[in-house]
Protein backbone atom coordinates (compact mmCIF):
# COMPACT_ATOMS: atom_id res chain seq x y z
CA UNK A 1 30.85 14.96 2.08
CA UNK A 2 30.36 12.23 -0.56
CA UNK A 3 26.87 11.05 -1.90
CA UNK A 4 27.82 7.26 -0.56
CA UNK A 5 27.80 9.15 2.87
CA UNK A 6 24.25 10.40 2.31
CA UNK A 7 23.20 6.60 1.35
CA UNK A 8 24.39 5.20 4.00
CA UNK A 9 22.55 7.55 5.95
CA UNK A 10 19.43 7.20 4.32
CA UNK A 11 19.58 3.65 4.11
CA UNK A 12 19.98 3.64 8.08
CA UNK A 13 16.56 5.55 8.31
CA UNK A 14 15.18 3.55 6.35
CA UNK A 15 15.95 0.00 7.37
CA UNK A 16 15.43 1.52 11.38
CA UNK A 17 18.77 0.82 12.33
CA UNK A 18 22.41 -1.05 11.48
CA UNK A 19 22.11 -4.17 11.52
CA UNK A 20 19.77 -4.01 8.59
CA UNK A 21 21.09 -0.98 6.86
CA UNK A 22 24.69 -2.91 7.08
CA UNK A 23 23.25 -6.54 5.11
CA UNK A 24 21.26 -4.38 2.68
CA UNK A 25 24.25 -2.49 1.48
CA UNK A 26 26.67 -5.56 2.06
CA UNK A 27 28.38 -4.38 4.72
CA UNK A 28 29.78 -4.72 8.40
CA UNK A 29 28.21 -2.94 10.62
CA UNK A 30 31.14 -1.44 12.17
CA UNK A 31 31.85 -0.13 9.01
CA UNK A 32 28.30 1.67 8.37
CA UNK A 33 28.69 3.13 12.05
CA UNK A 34 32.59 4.10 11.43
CA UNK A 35 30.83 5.66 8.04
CA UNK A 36 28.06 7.31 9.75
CA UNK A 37 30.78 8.76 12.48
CA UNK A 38 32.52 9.89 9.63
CA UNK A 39 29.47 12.15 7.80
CA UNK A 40 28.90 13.52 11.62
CA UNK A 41 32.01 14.82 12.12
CA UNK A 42 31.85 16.25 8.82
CA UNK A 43 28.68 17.94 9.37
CA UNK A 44 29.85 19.13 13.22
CA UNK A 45 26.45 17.45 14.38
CA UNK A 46 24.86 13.94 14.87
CA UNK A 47 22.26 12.97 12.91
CA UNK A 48 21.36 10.08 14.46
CA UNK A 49 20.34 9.32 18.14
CA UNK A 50 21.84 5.58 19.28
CA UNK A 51 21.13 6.03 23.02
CA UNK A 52 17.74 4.00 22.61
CA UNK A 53 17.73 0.56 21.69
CA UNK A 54 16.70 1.89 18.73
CA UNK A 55 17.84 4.28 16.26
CA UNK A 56 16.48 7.19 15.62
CA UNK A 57 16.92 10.24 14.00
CA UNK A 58 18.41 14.02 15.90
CA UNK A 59 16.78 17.29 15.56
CA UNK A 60 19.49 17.84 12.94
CA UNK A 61 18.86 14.71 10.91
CA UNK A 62 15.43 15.21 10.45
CA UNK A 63 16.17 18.25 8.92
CA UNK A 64 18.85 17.18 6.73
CA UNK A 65 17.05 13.72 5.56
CA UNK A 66 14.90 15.65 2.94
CA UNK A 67 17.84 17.33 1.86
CA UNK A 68 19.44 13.36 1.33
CA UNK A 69 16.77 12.14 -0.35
CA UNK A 70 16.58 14.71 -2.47
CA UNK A 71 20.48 14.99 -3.47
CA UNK A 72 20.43 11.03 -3.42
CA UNK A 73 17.52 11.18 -6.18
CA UNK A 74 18.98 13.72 -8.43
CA UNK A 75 22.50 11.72 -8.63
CA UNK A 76 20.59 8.77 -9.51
CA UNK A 77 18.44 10.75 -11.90
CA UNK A 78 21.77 11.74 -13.94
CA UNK A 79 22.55 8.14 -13.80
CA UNK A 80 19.25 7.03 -15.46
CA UNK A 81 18.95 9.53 -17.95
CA UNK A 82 21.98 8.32 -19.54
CA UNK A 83 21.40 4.77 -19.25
CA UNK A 84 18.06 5.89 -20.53
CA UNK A 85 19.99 6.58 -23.58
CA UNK A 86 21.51 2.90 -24.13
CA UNK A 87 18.06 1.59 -23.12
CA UNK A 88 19.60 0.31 -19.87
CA UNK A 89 17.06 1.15 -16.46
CA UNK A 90 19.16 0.40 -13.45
CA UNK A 91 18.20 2.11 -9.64
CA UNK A 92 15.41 1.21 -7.07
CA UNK A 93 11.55 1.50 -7.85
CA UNK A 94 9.08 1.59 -4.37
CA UNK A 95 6.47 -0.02 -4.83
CA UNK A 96 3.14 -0.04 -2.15
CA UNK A 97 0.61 -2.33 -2.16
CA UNK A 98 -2.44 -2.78 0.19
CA UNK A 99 -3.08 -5.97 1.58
CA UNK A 100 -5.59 -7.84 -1.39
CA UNK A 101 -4.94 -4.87 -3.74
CA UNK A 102 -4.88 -6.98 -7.06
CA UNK A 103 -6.61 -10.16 -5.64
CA UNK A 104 -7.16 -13.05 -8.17
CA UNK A 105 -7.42 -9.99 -11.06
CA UNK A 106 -3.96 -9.64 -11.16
CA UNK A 107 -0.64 -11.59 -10.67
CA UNK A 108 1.88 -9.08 -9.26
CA UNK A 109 4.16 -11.34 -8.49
CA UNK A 110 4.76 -12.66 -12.37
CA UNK A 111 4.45 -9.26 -13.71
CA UNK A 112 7.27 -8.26 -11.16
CA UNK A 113 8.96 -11.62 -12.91
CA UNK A 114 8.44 -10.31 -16.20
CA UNK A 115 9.57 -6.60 -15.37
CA UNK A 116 12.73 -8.05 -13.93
CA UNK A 117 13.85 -9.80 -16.93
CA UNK A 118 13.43 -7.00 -19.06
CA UNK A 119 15.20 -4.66 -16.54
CA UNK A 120 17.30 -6.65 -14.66
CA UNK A 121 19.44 -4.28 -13.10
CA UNK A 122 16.51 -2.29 -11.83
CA UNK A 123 15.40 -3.08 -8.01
CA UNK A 124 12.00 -2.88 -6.97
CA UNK A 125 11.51 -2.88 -3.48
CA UNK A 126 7.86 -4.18 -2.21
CA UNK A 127 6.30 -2.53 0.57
CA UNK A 128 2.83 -3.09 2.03
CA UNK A 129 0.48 -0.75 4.17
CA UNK A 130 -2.60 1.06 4.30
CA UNK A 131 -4.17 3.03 1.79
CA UNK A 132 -3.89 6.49 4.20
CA UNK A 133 -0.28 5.88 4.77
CA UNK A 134 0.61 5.14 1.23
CA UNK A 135 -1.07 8.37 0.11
CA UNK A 136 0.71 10.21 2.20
CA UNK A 137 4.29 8.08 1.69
CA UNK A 138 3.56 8.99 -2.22
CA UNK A 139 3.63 12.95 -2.10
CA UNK A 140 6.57 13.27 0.87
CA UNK A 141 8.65 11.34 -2.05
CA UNK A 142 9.00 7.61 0.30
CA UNK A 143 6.91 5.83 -2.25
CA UNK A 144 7.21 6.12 -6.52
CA UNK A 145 3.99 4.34 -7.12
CA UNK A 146 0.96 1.85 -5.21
CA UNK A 147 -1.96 -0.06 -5.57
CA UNK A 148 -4.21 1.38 -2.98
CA UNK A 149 -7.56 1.42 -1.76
CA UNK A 150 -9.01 5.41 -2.34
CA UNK A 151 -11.12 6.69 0.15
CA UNK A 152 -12.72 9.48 -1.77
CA UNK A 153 -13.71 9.73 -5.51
CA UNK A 154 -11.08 12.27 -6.87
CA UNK A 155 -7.51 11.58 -5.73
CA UNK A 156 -6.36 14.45 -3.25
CA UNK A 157 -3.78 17.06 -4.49
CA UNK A 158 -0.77 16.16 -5.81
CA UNK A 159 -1.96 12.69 -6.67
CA UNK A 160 -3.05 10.70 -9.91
CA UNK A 161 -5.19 7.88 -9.75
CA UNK A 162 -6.07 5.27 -12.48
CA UNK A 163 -8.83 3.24 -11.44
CA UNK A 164 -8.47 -0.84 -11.58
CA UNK A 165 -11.07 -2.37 -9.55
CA UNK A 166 -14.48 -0.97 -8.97
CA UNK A 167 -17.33 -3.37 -7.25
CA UNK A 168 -19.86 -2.92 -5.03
CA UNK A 169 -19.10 -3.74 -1.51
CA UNK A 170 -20.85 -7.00 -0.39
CA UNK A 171 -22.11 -8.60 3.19
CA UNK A 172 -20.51 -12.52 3.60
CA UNK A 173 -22.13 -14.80 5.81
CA UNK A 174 -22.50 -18.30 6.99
CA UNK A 175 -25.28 -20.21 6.13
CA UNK A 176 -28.50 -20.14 8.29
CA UNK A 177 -27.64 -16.51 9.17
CA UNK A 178 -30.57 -14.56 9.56
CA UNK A 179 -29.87 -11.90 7.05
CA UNK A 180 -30.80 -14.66 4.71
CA UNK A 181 -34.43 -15.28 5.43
CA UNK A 182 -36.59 -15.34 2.94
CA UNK A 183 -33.35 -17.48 0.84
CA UNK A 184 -34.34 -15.76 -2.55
CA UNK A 185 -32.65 -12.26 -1.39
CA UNK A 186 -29.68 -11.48 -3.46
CA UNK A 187 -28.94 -7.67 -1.70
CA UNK A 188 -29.38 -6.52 1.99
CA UNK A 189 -30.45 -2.83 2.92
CA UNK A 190 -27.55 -1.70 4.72
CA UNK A 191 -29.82 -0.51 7.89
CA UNK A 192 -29.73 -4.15 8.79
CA UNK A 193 -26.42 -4.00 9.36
CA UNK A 194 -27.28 -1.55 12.34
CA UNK A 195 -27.49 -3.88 15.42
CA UNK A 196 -25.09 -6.71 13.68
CA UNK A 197 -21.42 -7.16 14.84
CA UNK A 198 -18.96 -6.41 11.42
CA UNK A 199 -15.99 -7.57 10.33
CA UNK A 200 -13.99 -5.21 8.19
CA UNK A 201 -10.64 -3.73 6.76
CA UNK A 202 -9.11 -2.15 9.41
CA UNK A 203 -9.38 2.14 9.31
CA UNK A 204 -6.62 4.06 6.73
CA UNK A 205 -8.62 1.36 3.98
CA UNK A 206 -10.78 2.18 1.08
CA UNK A 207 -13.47 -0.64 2.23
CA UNK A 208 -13.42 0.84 5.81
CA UNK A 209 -13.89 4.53 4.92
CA UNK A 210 -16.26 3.70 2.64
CA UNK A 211 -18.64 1.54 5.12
CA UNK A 212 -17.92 4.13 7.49
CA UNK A 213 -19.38 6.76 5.21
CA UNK A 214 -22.52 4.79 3.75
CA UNK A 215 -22.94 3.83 7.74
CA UNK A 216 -23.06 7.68 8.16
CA UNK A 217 -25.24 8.35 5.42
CA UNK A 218 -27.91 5.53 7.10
CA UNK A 219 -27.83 7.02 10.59
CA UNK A 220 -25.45 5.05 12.21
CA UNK A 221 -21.81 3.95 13.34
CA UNK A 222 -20.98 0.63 12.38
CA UNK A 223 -20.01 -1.82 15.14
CA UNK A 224 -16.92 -3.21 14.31
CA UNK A 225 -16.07 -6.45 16.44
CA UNK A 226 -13.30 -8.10 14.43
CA UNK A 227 -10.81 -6.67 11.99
CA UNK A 228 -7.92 -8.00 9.97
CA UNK A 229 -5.57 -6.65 7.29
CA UNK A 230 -6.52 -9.46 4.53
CA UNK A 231 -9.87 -10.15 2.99
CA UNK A 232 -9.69 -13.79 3.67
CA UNK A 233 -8.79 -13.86 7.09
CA UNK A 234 -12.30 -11.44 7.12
CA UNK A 235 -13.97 -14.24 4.95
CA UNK A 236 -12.99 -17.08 7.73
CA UNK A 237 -14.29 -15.07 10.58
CA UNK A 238 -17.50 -14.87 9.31
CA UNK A 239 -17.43 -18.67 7.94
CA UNK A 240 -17.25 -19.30 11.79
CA UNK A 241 -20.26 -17.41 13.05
CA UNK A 242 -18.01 -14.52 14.42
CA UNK A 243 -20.02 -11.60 12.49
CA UNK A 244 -20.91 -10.21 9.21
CA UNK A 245 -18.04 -9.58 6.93
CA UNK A 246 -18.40 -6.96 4.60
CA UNK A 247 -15.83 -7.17 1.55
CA UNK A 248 -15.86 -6.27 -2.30
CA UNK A 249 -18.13 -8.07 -4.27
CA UNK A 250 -16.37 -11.20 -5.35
CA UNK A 251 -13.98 -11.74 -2.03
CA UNK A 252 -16.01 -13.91 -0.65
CA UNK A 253 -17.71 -17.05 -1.20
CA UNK A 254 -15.62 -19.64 -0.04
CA UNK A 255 -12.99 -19.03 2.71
CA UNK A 256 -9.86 -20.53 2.80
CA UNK A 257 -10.31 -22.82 5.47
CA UNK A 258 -12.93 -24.23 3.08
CA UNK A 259 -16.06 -23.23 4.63
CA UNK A 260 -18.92 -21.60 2.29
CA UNK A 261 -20.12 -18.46 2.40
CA UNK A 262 -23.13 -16.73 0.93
CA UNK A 263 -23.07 -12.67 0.24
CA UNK A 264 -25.48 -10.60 -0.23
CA UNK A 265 -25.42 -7.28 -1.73
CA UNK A 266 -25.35 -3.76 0.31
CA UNK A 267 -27.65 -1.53 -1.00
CA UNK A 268 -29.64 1.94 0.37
CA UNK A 269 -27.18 3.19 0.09
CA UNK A 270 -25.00 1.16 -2.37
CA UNK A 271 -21.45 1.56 -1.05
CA UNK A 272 -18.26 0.74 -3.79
CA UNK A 273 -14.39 -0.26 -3.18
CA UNK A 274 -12.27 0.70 -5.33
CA UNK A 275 -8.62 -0.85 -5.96
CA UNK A 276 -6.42 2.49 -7.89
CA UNK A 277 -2.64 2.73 -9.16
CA UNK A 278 -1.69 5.87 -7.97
CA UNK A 279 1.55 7.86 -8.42
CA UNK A 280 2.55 11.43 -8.37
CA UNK A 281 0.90 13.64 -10.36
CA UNK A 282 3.68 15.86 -11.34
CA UNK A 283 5.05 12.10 -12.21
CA UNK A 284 7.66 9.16 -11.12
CA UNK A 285 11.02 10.57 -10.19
CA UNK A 286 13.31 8.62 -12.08
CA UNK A 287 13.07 7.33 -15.76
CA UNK A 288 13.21 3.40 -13.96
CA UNK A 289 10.00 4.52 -11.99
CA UNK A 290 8.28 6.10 -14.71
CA UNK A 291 9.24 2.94 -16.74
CA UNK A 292 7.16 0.96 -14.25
CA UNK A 293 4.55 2.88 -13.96
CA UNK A 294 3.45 2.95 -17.72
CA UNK A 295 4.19 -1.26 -17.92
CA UNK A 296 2.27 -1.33 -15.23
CA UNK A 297 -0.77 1.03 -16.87
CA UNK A 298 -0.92 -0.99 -19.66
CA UNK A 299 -1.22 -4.17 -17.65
CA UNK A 300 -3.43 -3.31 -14.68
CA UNK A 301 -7.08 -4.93 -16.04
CA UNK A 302 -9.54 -2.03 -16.42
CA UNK A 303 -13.02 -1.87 -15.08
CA UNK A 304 -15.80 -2.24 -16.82
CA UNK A 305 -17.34 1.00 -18.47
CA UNK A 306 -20.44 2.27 -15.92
């Protein structure tokens, strides 16, 4: 069994079948499946199910693909500790980011641009989800670091947080909505909200468990009519009369499609979303990831102190 086996196998997983496995590692695909034949018969058992339409993993490859990853990680972990030594980062950094995680307080696309030239052998791979799943991607080893929305105050076991953005979470309208009678009122009670169809984050978010928990704390469930994944797309609904949009503090004002908002405030109770890099807390696995990480650290903006 060689390790270029065990990637081929992984990368299979990963990419959900062939044809994409076989362009990401610049091959033909009857090549990856001769390969993949090839680590089978080794082993004396399939790994991977191709009877669907789509591939999937056997009883015996789940239980093997830890032992992959894991074996795949330490042979590239030998390989970037010595390049490490000649100040050369080379492997593949996972990266998470939930949708409107930096927003207009950070440009992750030139920082990527900037990392890149510094470390240009070193891929970072871009993946985007919600703040649940990446939490959980981070400590089964699929993800080295993300941007994510936290749910709860203290990151759960086995995961570091450093906090980037921390506002108060805010209810957009369109103009001549009731909520803003008398048009002086900067904040809204968030009782108000009660009998008012919301537009929101979808669940696994740190805006959506966090309404969901004030909405708790008031009495209530929150009656959620419209969601989307991106905080514009929320700030056009409610530009069209579609509901009440409730986003972080500075998300809204003007939607996209050019239509003006006005937000008001949620308070009793005041509710928060918070944007956090997150990572292991026993740390990155590789020295390229950990590399990342503390660039990243350094240029994540901070919030502001209270």
């Amino acid at each position: 069994m060689e390790l270029r086996q065990l990637r081929y196998f992984v990368t299979v997983v990963d990419e959900g079948g062939f044809t994409r496995a076989a362009a990401r590692l610049h091959l033909a695909q009857p090549g990856l499946s001769a390969r993949i034949r090839q680590l089978e018969k080794e082993l004396g058992q399939p790994v991977l199910d191709r009877s669907a339409r789509s591939v999937t993993l056997t009883e015996v490859g789940r239980a093997v693909l830890p032992y992959a990853r894991a074996a795949l990680a330490a042979a590239d972990a030998v390989q970037q500790t010595v390049d490490s030594y000649t100040g050369l980062l080379r492997g593949r950094v996972t990266l998470g980011l939930v949708s409107g995680a930096a927003g207009h307080a950070f440009d992750i696309a030139a920082f990527l641009a900037d990392f890149h030239d510094a470390h240009p052998t070193l891929e970072v791979a871009l993946t985007e989800d919600t703040s649940e799943r990446m939490q959980a991607a981070l400590l089964a080893g699929e993800l080295d670091i993300a941007l994510l929305g936290p749910a709860e105050e203290a990151p759960p076991p086995g995961v570091a947080f450093q906090t980037v953005i921390d506002v108060p979470l805010a209810a957009a309208v369109a103009p001549g909505d009731p909520l803003l009678d008398p048009a002086e009122r900067t904040s809204v009670p968030l009782a108000d909200l009660r009998d008012r169809p919301l537009i929101c984050l979808p669940r696994g978010t740190g805006v959506r468990a966090a309404l969901e928990r004030g909405c708790a704390q008031a009495g209530f469930r929150p009656r959620v009519t419209f969601e989307a994944a991106a905080p514009h797309v929320l700030a056009q609904l409610a530009g069209h009369g579609l509901g009440v949009a409730v986003l972080p503090a500075g998300e809204a004002g003007l939607a996209r499609d050019g239509r003006q908002l006005r937000t008001l405030r949620i308070v009793r109770p005041e509710m928060r979303a918070r944007i956090a890099l997150a990572w292991r807390a026993t740390g990155p696995a590789s020295p390229a990831a950990q590399a990342l990480l503390d660039r990243l650290r350094e240029a994540l903006p901070k919030p502001p102190a209270g």
